[in-house]
Every structure is written in structure tokens, then in C-alpha cells.
C-alpha atoms as a PDB file:
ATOM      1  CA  UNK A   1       0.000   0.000   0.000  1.00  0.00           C
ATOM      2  CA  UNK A   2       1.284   3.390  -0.899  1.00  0.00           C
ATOM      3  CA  UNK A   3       1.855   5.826   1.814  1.00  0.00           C
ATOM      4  CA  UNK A   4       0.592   9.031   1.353  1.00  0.00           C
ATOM      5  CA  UNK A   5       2.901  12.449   0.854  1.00  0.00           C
ATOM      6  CA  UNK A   6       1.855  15.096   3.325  1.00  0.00           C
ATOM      7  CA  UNK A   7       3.071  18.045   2.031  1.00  0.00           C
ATOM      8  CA  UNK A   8       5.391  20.835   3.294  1.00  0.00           C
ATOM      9  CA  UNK A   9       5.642  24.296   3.762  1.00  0.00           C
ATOM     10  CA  UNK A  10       7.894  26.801   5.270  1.00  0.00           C
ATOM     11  CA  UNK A  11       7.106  29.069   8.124  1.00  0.00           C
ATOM     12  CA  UNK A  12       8.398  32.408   6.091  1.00  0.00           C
ATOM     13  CA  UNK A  13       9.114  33.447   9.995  1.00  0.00           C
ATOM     14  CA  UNK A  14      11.521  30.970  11.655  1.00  0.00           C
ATOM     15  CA  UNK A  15      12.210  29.836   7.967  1.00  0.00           C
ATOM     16  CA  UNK A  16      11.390  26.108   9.274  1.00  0.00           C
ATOM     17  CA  UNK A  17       9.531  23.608   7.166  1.00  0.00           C
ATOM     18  CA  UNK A  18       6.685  22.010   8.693  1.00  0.00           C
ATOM     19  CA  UNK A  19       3.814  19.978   7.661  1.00  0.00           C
ATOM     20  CA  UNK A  20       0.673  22.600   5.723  1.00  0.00           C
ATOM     21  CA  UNK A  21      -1.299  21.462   8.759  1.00  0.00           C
ATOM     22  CA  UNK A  22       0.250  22.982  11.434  1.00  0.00           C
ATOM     23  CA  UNK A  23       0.701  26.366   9.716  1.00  0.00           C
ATOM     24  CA  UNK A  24      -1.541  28.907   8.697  1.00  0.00           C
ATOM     25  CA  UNK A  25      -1.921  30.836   5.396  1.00  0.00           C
ATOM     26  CA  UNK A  26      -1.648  34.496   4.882  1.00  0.00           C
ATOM     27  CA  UNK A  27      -3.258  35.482   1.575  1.00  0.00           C
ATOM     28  CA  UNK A  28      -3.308  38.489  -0.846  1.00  0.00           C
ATOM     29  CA  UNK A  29      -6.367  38.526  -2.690  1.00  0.00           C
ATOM     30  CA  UNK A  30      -6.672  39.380  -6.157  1.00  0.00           C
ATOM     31  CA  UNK A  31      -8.262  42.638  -4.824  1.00  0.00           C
ATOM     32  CA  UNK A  32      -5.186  43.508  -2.719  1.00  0.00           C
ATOM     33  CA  UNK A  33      -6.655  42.365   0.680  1.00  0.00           C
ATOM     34  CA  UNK A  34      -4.440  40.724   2.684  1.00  0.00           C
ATOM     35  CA  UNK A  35      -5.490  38.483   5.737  1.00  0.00           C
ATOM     36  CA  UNK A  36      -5.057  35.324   7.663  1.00  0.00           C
ATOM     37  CA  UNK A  37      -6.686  32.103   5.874  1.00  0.00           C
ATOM     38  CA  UNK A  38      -6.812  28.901   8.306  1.00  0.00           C
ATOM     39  CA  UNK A  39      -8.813  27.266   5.717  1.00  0.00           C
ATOM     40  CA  UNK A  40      -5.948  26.853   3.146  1.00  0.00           C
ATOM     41  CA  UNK A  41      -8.732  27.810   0.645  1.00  0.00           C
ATOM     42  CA  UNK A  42      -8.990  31.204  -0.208  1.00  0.00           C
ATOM     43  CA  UNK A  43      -7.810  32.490  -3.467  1.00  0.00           C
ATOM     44  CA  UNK A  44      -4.900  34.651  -3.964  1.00  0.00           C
ATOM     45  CA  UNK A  45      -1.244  34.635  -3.271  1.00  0.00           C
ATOM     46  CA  UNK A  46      -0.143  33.129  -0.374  1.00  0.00           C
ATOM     47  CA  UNK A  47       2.348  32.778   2.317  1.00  0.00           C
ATOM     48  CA  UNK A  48       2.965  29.963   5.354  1.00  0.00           C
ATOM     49  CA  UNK A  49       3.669  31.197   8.887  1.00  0.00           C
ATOM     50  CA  UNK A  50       3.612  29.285  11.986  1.00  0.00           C
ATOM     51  CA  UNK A  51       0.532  29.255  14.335  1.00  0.00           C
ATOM     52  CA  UNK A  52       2.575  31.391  16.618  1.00  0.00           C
ATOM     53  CA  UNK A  53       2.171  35.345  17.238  1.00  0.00           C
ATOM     54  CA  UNK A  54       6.238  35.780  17.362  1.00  0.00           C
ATOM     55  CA  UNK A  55       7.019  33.943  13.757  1.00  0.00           C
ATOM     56  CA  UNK A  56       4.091  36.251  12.530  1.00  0.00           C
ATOM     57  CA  UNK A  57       6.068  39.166  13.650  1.00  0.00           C
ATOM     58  CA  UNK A  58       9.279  38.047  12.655  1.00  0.00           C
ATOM     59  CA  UNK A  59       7.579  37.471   9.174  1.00  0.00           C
ATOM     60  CA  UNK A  60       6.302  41.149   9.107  1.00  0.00           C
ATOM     61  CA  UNK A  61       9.570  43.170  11.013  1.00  0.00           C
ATOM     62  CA  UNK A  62      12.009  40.923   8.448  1.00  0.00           C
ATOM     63  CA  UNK A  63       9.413  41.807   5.746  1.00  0.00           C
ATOM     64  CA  UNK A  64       9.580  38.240   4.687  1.00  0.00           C
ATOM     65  CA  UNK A  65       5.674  38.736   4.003  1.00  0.00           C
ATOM     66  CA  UNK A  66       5.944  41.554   1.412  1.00  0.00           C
ATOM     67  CA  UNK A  67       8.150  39.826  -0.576  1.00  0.00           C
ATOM     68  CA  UNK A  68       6.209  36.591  -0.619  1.00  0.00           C
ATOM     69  CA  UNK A  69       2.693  38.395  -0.884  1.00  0.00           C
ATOM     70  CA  UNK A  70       4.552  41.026  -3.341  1.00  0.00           C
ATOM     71  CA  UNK A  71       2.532  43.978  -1.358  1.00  0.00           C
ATOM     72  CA  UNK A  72       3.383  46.473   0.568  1.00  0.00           C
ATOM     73  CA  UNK A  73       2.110  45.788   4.257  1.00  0.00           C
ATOM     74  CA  UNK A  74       0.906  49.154   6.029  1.00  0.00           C
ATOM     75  CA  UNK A  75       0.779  49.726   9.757  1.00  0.00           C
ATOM     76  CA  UNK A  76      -2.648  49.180   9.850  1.00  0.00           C
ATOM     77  CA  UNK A  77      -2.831  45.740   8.027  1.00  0.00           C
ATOM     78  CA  UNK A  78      -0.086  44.297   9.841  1.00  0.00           C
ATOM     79  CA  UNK A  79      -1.706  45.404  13.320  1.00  0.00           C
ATOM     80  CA  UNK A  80      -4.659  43.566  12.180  1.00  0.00           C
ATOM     81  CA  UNK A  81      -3.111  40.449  10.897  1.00  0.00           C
ATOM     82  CA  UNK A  82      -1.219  40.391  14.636  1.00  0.00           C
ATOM     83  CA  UNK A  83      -4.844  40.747  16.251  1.00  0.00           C
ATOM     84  CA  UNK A  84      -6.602  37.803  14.311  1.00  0.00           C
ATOM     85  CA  UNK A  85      -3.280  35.525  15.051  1.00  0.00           C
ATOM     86  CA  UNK A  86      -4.007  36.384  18.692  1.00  0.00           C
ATOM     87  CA  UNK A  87      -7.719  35.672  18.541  1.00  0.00           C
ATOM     88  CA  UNK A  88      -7.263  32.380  16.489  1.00  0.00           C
ATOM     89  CA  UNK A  89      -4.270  30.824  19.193  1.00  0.00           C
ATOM     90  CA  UNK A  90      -7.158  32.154  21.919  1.00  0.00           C
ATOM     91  CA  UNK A  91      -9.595  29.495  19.807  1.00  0.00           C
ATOM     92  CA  UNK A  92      -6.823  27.096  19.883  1.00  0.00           C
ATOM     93  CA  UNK A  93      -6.475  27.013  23.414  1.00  0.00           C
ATOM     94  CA  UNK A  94     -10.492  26.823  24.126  1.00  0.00           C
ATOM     95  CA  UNK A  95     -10.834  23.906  22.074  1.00  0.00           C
ATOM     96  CA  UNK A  96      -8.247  22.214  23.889  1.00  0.00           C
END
């Protein structure tokens, strides 16, 4: 029987590769919106970070996600995308 490939992606914070699982998608959309995708689904260009607030940041202070989202990130949007990394590990730790 074959085993099945799970496939990997790396967290554009820590730069670590990890299993698509365990990491969570940040997505430009094709109208320039950019936010946080745990679905995997949405359309648009995307980028892997941990499910971690500090590899989010590292992501955004490195400016790892502009390049891989090909955007410029503004205050505002990065604030935002920090907030609903926040409120999804607070999910996280309810379901528990």
C-alpha cells in the first residue's frame, strides 16, 4: 500500500519547514486584501507562517511577508493580521 505524501511548507518566519497542517496561510487577494486564511482555501497569493504570534512578527519586522505576498504591508494591516493571530491561538487554546 502506498503511503501518502503530506506536504510541506515553510514558516516564512523561523524559515522552518513544517507539515501545511500545522501552519496557517496568509493570503493576498486578487483585490489587494491581505489576511489570515486557516482554511488553506482562499484564493490569492499566499504565504505559510507558523501558528505562533512571534514567527508572525518576525515574518512582518524581516518583511519576509511583502516579498512573498509582493505587497506592501501598512501599519494598519499588519496590526490587524497580529490581532486575528491572537484571537485564532485564543480558539486554539479553548478547544483544547
Amino acid at each position: 500500500m502506498k503511503t501518502k505524501k503530506t506536504p510541506m511548507r515553510m514558516c516564512v518566519g523561523c524559515r522552518e519547514s513544517r507539515d501545511k497542517r500545522d501552519l496557517i496561510r496568509v493570503v493576498r487577494s486578487p483585490d489587494g486584501e491581505v489576511s489570515l486564511d486557516p482554511t488553506g482555501k482562499k484564493p490569492g497569493r499566499g504565504a505559510y507562517v507558523c501558528r505562533k504570534a512571534e514567527c508572525l512578527k518576525l515574518a512582518i519586522k524581516r518583511r519576509q511577508l511583502e516579498r512573498q505576498l509582493e505587497i506592501t504591508l501598512t501599519e494598519e494591516v499588519s496590526r490587524g493580521l497580529q490581532l486575528a493571530m491572537e484571537q485564532a491561538q485564543a480558539a486554539e487554546k479553548q478547544d483544547e
